[in-house]
Protein backbone atom coordinates (compact mmCIF):
# COMPACT_ATOMS: atom_id res chain seq x y z
CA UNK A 1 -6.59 -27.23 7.17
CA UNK A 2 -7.50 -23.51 6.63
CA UNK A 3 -6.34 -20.72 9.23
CA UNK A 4 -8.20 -17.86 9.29
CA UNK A 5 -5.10 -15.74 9.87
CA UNK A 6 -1.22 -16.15 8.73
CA UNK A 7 0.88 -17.32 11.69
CA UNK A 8 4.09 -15.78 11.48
CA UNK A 9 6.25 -18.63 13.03
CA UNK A 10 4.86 -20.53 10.16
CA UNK A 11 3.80 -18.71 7.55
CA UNK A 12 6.80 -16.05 8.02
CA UNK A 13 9.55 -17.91 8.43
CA UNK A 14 10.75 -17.09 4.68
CA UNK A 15 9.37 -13.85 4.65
CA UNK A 16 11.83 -11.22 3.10
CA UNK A 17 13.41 -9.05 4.97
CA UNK A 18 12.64 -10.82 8.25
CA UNK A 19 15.29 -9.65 10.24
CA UNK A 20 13.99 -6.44 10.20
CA UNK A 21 10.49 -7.12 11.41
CA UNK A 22 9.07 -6.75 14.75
CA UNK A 23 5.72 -6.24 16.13
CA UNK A 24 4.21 -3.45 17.76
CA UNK A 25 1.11 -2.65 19.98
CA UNK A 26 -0.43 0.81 19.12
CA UNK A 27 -3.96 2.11 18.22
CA UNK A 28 -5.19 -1.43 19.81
CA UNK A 29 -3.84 -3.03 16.80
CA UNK A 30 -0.62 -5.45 17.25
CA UNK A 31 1.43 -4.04 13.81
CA UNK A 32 3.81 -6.32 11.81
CA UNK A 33 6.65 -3.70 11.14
CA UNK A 34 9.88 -3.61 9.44
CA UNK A 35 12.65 -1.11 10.17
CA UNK A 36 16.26 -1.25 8.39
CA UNK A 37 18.93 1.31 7.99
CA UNK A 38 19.92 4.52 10.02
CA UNK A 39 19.07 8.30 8.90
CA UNK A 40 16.13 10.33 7.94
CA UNK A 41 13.49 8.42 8.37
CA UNK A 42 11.11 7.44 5.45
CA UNK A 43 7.93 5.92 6.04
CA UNK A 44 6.25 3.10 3.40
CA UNK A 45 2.57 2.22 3.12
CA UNK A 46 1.76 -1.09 1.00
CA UNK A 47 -1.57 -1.01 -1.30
CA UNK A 48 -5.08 -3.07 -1.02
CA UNK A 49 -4.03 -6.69 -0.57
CA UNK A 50 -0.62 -6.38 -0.52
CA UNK A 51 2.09 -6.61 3.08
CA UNK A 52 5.40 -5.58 3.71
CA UNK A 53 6.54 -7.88 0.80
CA UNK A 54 5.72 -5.76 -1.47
CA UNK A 55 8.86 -3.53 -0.42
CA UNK A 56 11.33 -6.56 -0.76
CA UNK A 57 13.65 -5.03 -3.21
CA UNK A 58 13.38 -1.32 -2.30
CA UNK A 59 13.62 -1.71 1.60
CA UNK A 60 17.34 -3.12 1.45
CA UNK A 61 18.22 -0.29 -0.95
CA UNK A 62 16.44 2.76 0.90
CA UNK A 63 18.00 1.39 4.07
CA UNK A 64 21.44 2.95 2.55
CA UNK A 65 20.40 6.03 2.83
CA UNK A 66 17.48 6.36 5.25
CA UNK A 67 16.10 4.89 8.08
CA UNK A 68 13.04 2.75 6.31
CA UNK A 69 9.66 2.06 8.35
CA UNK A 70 7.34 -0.11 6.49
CA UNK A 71 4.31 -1.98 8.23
CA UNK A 72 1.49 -4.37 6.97
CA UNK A 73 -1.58 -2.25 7.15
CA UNK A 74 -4.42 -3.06 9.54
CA UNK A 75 -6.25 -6.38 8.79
CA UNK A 76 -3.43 -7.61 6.06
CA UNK A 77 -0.15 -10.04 6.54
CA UNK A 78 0.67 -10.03 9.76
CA UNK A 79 -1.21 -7.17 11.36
CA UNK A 80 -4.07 -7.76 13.49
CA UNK A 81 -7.84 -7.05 12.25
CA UNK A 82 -9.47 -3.44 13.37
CA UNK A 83 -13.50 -3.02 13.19
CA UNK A 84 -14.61 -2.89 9.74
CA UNK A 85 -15.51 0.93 10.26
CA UNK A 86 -11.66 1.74 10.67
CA UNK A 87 -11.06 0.22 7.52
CA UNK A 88 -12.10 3.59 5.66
CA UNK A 89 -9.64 6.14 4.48
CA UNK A 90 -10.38 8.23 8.00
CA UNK A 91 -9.86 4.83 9.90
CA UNK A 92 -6.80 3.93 8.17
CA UNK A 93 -5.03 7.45 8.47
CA UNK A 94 -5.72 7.52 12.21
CA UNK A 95 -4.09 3.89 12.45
CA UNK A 96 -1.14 4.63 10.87
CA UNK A 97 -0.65 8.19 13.01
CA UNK A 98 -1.21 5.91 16.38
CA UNK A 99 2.03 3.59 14.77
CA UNK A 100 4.00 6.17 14.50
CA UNK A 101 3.65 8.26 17.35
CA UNK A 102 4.00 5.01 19.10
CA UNK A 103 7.11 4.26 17.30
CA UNK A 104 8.23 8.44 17.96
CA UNK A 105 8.85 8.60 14.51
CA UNK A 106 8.25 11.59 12.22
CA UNK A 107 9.51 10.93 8.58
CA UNK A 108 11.03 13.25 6.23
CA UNK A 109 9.75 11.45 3.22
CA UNK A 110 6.64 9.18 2.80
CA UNK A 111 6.12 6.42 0.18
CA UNK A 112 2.45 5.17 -1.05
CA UNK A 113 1.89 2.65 -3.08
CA UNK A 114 -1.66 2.66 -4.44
CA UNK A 115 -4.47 2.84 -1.54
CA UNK A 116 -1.29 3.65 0.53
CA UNK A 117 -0.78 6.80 -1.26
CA UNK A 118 -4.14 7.81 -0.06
CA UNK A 119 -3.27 7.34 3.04
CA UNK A 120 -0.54 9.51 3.28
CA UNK A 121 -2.14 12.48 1.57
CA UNK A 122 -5.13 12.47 3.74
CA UNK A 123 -2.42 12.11 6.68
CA UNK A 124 -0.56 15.56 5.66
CA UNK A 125 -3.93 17.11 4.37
CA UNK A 126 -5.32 16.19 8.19
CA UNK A 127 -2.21 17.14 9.93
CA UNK A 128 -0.83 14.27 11.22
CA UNK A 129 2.18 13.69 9.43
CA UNK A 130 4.38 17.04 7.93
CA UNK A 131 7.16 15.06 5.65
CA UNK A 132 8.69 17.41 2.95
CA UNK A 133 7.40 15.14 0.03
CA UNK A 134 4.73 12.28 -0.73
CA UNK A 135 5.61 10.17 -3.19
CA UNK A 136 2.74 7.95 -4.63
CA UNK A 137 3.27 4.99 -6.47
CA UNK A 138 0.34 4.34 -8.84
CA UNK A 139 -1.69 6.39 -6.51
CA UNK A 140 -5.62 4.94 -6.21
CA UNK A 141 -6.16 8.73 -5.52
CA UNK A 142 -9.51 9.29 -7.89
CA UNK A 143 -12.66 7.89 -7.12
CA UNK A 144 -14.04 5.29 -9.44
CA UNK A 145 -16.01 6.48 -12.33
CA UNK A 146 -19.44 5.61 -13.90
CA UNK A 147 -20.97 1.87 -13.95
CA UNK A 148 -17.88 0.98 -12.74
CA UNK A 149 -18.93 2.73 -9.24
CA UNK A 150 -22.31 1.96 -9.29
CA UNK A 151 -21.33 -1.86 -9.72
CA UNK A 152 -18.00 -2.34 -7.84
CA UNK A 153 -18.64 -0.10 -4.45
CA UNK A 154 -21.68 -1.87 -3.73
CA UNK A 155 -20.75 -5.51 -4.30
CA UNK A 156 -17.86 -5.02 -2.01
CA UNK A 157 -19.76 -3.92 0.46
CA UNK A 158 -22.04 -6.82 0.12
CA UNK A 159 -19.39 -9.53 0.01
CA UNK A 160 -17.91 -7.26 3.53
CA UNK A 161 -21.36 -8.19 5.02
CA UNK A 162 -21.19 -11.66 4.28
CA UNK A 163 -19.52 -14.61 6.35
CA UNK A 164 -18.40 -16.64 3.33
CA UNK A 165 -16.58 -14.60 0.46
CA UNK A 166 -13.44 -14.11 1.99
CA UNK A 167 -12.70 -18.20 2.70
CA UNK A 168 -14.45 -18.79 -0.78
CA UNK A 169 -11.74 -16.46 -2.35
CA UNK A 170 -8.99 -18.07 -0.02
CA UNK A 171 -10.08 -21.09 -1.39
CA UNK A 172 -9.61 -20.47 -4.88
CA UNK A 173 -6.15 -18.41 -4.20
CA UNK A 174 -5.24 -22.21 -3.20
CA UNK A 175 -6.46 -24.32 -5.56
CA UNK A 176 -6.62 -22.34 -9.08
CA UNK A 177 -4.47 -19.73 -10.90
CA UNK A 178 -6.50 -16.47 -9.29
CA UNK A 179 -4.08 -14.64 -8.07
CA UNK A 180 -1.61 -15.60 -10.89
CA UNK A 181 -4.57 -14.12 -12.80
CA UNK A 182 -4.72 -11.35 -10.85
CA UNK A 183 -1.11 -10.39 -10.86
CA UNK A 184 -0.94 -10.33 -14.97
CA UNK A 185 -4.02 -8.10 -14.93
CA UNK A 186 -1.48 -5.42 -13.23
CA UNK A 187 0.61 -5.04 -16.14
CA UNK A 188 3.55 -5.92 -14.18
CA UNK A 189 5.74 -9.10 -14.58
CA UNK A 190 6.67 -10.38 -11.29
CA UNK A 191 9.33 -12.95 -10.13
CA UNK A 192 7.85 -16.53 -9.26
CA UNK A 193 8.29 -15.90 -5.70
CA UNK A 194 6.57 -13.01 -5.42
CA UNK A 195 3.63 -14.19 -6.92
CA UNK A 196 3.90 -17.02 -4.04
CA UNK A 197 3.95 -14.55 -1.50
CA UNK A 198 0.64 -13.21 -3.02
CA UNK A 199 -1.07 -16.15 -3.21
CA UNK A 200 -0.03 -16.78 0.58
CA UNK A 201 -1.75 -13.79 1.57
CA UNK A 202 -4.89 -14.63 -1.01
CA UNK A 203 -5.18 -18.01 1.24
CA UNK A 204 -5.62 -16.19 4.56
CA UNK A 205 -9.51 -15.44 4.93
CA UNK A 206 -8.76 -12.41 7.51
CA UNK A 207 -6.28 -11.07 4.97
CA UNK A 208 -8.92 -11.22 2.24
CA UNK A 209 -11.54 -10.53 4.12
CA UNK A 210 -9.79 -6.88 5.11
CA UNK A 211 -8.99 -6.06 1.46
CA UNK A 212 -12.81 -6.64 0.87
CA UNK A 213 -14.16 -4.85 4.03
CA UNK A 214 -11.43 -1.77 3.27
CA UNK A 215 -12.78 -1.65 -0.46
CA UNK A 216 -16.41 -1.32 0.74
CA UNK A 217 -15.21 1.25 3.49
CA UNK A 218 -13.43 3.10 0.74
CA UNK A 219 -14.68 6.45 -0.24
CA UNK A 220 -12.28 8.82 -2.15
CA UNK A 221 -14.63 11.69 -3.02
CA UNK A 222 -13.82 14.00 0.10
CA UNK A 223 -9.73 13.54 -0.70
CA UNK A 224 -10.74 14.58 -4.49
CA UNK A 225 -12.41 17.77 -2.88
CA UNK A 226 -8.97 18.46 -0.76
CA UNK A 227 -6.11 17.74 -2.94
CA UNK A 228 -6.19 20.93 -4.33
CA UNK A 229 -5.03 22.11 -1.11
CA UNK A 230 -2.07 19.85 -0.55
CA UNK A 231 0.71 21.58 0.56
CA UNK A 232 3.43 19.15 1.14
CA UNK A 233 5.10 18.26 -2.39
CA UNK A 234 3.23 15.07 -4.33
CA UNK A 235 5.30 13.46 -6.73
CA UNK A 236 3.06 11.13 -8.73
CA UNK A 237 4.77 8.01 -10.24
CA UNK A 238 3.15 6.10 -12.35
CA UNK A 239 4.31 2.60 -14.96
CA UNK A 240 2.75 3.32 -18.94
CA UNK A 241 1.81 0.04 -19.07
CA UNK A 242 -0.22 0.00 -15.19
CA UNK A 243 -3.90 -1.82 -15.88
CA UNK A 244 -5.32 -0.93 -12.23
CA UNK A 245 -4.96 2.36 -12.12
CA UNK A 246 -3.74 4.02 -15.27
CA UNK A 247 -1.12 6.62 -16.01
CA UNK A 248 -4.12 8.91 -16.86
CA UNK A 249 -4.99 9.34 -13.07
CA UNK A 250 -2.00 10.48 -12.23
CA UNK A 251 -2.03 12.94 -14.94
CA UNK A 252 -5.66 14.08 -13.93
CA UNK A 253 -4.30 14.44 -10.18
CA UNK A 254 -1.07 16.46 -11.56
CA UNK A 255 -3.39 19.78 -12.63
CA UNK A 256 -5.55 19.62 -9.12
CA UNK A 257 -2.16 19.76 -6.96
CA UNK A 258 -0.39 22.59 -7.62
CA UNK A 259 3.63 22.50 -7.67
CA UNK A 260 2.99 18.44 -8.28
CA UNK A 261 5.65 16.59 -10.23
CA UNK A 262 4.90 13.73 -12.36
CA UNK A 263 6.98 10.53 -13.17
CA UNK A 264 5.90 7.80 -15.50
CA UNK A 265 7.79 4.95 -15.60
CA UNK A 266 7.70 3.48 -19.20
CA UNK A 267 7.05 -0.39 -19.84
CA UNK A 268 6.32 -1.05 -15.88
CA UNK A 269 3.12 -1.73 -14.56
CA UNK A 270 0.95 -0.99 -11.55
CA UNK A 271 3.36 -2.82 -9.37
CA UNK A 272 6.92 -0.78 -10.87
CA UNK A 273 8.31 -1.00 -7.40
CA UNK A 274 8.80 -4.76 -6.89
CA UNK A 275 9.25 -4.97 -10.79
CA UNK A 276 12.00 -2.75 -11.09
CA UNK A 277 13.36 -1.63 -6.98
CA UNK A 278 16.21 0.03 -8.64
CA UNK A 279 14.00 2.53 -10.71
CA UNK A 280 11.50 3.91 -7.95
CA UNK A 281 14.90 3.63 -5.46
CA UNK A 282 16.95 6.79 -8.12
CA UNK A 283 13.15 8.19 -7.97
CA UNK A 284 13.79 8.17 -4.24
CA UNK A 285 17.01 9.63 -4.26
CA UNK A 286 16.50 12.78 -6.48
CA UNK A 287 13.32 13.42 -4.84
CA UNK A 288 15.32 13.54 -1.56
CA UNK A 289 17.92 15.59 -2.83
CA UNK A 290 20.62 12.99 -3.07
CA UNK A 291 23.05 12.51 -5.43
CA UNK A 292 22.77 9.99 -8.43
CA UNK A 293 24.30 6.32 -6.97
């Protein structure tokens, strides 16, 4: 039997770093949230299709030296289902404010991770969030060019519309090697078990069904038009060998920001951070004005 949404007394019960999770009501959203450690506070926002899981390495060694907030973004894992509408860039920054003033949190540092690093950006550029850096991990921070637009923005939205897609794609996530599919075509090489995880979330039609209604939502042309006008420091990290969105992007967004710092991380992929923890974690650290571990 298919359930439209994971159950986290069932589908949770191996979920890594469990002990830190909890769940929290704010912006009329019930959050799945993870918080570890003790210090400044740094503040982690997954990418499209992804959940806390995708911090599984990094959490447990940020927690040494900050206090680490990571949630499942609205509609994915654990976290309960907004209106479409709030799935847009807007939507999603607003959601993410309303967690952490509920929380009374105000981090020092913030970490993106593809659509995530969006997020943050258009958080400081809207003034909701004032942390001394933004780091984004493979940032999806450039809208899509050419046929590629004209093609991909428009079938989303149509398979949003629809009642069927997102089981159809659950479905498959189940029953072929999609998502193991979909994980090579990263560039990264993942560990069995997180490609498990992945498929988990790929068989949950709510979980899908967000990703797809978020990517139809999705419009990054007004946070091209601002990011000259970032002021809070952008470090843009980015793995040589990343298929989704290449190290090129990153480059592109390094001459719009002035005072932005660029990182590439050579042989890793769009997912670097749950490839190699250890590598984004030193990242971390020198950005934050640590000293080397």
């Amino acid at each position: 039997m298919m359930h439209s949404r994971l159950i986290w007394d069932r589908d949770g019960r191996d979920w890594p770093n469990r002990q830190a999770s909890r769940f929290v009501h704010a912006g009329g959203l019930t959050w799945h949230v993870q918080i570890a450690g003790s210090g400044p506070v740094i503040f982690l926002i997954h990418g499209t299709g992804a959940a806390t899981h995708s911090w599984a390495g990094l959490l447990p060694l940020l927690a040494r030296d900050f206090t680490v907030v990571a949630a499942d973004m609205p509609g994915h894992g654990f976290t309960t289902r907004p209106a479409p509408s709030h799935l847009s860039l807007p939507g999603m920054a607003r959601s993410h404010a309303a967690l952490l003033r509920e929380l009374g949190l105000e981090p020092e540092l913030v970490v993106g991770h593809s659509a995530g690093a969006a997020i943050l950006i258009r958080m400081c550029l809207d003034g909701m969030i004032a942390p001394r850096a933004v780091i984004s991990l493979g940032g999806a921070l450039l809208p899509l060019d050419g046929m590629t637009q004209r093609v991909f923005s428009p079938l989303a939205k149509l398979m949003a519309a629809l009642p069927h897609p997102p089981y159809l794609f659950a479905l498959r996530a189940r029953y072929t090697s999609m998502v193991d599919d979909l994980m090579k075509g990263t560039g990264s090489v993942l560990q069995p078990e997180t490609v498990e995880l992945y498929r988990r979330l790929g068989t949950s039609p709510q979980h899908v069904g967000s990703a797809i209604a978020m990517m139809a939502n999705w419009d990054l042309k007004p946070l091209r038009h601002d990011l000259p006008r970032l002021a809070t420091h952008l470090v843009l990290a980015s793995g040589s060998n990343d298929r989704t969105i290449p190290p090129t992007v990153a480059r592109k967004v390094h001459a719009m920001v002035p005072g932005s710092e660029l990182a590439i991380f050579d042989g890793l992929g769009h997912l670097a951070h749950e490839e190699r923890p250890e590598t984004v974690y030193a990242l971390i650290r020198r950005v934050a004005g640590l000293p080397e571990a």
